[in-house]
Protein backbone atom coordinates (compact mmCIF):
# COMPACT_ATOMS: atom_id res chain seq x y z
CA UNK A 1 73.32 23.75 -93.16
CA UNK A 2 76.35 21.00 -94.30
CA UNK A 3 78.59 22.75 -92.11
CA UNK A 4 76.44 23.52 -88.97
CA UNK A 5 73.55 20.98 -88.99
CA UNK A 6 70.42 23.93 -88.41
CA UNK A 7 70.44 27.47 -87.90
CA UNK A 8 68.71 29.22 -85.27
CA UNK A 9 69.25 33.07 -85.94
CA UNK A 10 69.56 35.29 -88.53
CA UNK A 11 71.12 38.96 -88.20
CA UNK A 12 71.12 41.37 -91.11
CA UNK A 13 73.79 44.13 -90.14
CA UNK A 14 75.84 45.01 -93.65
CA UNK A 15 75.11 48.05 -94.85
CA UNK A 16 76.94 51.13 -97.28
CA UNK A 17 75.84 54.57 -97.49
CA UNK A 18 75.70 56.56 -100.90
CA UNK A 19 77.64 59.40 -102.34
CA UNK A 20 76.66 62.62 -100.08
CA UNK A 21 74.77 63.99 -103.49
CA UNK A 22 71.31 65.32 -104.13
CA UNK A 23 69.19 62.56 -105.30
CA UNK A 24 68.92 64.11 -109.14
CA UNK A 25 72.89 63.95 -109.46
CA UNK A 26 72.83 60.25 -108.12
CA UNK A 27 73.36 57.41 -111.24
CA UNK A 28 71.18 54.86 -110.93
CA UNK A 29 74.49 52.40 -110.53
CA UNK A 30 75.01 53.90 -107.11
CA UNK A 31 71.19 53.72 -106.15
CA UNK A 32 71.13 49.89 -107.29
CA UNK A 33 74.38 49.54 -105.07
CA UNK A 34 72.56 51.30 -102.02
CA UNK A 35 69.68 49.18 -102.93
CA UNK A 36 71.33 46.13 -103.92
CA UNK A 37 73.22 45.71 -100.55
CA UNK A 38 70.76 47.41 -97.54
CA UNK A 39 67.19 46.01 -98.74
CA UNK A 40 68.21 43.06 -102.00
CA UNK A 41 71.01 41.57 -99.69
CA UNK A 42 67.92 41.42 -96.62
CA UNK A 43 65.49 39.84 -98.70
CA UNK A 44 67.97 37.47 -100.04
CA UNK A 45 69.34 36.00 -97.06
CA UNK A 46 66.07 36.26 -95.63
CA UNK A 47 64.02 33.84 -98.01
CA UNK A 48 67.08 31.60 -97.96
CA UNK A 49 67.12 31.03 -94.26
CA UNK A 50 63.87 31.64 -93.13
CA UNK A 51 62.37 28.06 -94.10
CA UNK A 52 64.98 26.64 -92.05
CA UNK A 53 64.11 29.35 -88.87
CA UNK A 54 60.55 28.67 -88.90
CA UNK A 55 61.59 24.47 -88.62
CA UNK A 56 63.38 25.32 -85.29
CA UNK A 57 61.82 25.14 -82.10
CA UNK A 58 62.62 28.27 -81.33
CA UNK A 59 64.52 31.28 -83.90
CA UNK A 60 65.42 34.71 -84.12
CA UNK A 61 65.56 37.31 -87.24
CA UNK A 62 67.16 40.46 -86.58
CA UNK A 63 67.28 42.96 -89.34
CA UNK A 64 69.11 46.50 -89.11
CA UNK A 65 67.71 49.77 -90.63
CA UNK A 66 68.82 53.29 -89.47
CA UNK A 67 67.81 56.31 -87.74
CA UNK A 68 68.05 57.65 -91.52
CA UNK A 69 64.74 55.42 -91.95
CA UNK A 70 63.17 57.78 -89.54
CA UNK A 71 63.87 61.07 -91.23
CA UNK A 72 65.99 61.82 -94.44
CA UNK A 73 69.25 63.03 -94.22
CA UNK A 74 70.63 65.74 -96.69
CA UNK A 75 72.26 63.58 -99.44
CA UNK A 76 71.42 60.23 -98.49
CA UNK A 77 67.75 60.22 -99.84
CA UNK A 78 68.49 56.70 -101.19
CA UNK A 79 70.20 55.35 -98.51
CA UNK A 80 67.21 56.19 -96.14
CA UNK A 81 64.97 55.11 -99.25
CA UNK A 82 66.42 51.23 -98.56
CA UNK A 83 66.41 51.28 -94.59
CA UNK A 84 63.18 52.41 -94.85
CA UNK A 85 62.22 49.85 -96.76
CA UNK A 86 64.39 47.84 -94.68
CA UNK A 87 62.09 48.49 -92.06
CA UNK A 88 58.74 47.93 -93.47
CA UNK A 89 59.83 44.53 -94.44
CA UNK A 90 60.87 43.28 -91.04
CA UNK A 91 57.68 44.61 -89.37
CA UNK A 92 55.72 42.51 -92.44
CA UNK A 93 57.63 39.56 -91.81
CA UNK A 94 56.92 40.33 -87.51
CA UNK A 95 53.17 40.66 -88.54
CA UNK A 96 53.17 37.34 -90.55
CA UNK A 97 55.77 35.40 -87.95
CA UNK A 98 53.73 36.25 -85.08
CA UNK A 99 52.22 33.38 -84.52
CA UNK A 100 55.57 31.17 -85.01
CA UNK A 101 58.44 30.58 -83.16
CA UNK A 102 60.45 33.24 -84.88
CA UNK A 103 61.20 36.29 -82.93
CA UNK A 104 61.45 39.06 -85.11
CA UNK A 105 62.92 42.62 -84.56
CA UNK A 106 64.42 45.79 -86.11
CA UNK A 107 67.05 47.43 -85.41
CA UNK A 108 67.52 51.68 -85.67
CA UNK A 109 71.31 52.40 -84.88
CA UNK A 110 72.07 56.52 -84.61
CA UNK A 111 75.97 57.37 -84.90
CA UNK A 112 77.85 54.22 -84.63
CA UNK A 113 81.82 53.38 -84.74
CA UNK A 114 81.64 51.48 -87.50
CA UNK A 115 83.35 53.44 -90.17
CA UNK A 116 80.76 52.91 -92.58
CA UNK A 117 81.32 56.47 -94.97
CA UNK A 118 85.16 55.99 -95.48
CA UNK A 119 84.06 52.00 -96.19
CA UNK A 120 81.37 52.78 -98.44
CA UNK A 121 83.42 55.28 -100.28
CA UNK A 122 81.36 58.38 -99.66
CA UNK A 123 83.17 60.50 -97.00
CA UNK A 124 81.19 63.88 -96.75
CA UNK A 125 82.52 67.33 -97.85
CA UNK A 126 84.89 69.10 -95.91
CA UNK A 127 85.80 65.87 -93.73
CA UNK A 128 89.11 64.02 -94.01
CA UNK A 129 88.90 59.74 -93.88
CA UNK A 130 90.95 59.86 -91.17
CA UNK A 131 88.16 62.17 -88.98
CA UNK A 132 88.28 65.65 -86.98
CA UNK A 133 92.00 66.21 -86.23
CA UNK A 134 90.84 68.79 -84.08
CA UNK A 135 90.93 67.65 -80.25
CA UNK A 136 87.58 68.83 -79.29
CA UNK A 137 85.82 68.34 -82.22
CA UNK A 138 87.28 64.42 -81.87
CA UNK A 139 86.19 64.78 -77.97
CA UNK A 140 82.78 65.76 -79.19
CA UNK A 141 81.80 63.22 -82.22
CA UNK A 142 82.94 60.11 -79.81
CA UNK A 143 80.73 61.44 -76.83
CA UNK A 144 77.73 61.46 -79.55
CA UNK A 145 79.17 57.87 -81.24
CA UNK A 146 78.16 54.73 -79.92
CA UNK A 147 81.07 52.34 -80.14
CA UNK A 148 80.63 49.41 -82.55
CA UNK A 149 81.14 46.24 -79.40
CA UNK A 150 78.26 48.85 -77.62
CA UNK A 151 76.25 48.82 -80.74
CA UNK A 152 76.47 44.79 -80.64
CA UNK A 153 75.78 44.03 -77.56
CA UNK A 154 72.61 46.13 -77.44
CA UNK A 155 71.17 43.86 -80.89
CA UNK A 156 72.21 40.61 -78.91
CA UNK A 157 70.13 41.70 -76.09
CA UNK A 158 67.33 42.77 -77.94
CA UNK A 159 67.77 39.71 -80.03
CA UNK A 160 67.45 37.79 -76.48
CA UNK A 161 64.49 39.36 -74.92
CA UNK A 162 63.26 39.00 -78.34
CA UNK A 163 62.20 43.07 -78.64
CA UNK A 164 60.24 44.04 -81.50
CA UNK A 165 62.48 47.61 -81.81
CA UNK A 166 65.76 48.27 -80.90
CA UNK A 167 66.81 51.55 -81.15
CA UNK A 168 70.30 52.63 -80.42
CA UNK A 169 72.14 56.03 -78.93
CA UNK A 170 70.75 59.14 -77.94
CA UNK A 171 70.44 60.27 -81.55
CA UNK A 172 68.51 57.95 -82.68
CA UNK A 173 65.90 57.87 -79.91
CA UNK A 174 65.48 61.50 -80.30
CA UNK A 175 65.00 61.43 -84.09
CA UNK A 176 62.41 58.52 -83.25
CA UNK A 177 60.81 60.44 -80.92
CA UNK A 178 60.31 63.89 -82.77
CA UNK A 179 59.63 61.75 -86.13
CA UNK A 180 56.40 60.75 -84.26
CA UNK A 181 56.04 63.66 -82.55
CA UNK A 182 56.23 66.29 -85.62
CA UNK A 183 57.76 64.68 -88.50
CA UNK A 184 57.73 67.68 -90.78
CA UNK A 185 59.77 69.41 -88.30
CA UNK A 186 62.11 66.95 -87.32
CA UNK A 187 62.49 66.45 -91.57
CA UNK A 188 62.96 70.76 -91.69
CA UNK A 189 65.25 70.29 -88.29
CA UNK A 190 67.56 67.48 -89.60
CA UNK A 191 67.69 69.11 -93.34
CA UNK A 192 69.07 72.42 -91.57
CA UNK A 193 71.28 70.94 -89.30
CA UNK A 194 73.30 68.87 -91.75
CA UNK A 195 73.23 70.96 -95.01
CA UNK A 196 76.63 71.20 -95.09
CA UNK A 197 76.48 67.52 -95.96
CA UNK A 198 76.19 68.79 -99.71
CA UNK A 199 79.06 71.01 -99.90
């Protein structure tokens, strides 16, 4: 506030992932971590801004979960535990902000360029930090990737028109979609389709 005078938006993007571990062989230091960063570091920027949001004439929170908030992913229980939660507490804050001049909106990113196992320290089993070496396998995990600048400029938009969901890549929309749809399935479809996630 010294520095810039007011503030006018608020976007929660940092996030880390866990260890790619069953939940039982996860220490509760790694959980807090997960925890401590994806849902402790929202609410904690959250209550110290949004007093100064709702003073503006006009103000914009923007909070960013995961498709892993739709349906848990093999070894990342906790991680999806604290997007989830992630989630409920934007739409909460929406629900009590509605009739304020705070726009509020979450944001469900599938696969995105952002590096975020190699920079949380939890590369899954059998991959390399460095990625598929293999050509085709490199060809096929960027057409399924949304690049990080695409990834950004889809929040700012959504930020703009003031959306109450933005969900991002073809990933995540289907996961949304058959979450709805048949979530036991889509829990039994995403469990099968990345068990190799635990080795």
């Amino acid at each position: 506030m010294e520095a810039h005078g007011q503030v006018d938006g608020l976007l929660n993007v940092a996030g880390v992932i866990q260890r790619f571990v069953r939940f039982v062989e996860l220490p509760y230091e790694e959980l807090e971590k997960v925890m401590g960063v994806n849902f402790w570091g929202v609410v904690n920027t959250t209550k110290a801004f949004l007093p100064h949001l709702m003073a503006r004439p006009e103000a914009a929170l923007v909070n960013v979960s995961s498709m892993g908030a739709f349906v848990p992913v093999p070894g990342q229980t906790g991680y999806g535990a604290s997007k989830a939660a992630v989630t409920l507490l934007t739409e909460g804050l929406y629900a009590e902000l509605r009739e304020t001049h705070v726009a509020v909106t979450v944001v469900f990113p599938g696969a995105v360029a952002t590096n975020i196992s190699k920079n949380s320290g939890a590369v899954p089993p059998g991959t390399s930090t460095a990625g598929p070496t293999d050509g085709d396998q490199a060809a096929d995990l960027a057409s399924r990737t949304t690049s990080a600048t695409d990834a950004a400029e889809q929040i700012i938009e959504g930020l703009r028109r003031g959306s109450f969901r933005v969900v991002i890549g073809k990933d995540a929309h289907g996961l949304d979609l058959m979450s709805r749809l048949a979530p036991r399935h889509a829990t039994d479809f995403v469990a099968d389709k990345m068990a190799s996630l635990l080795g």
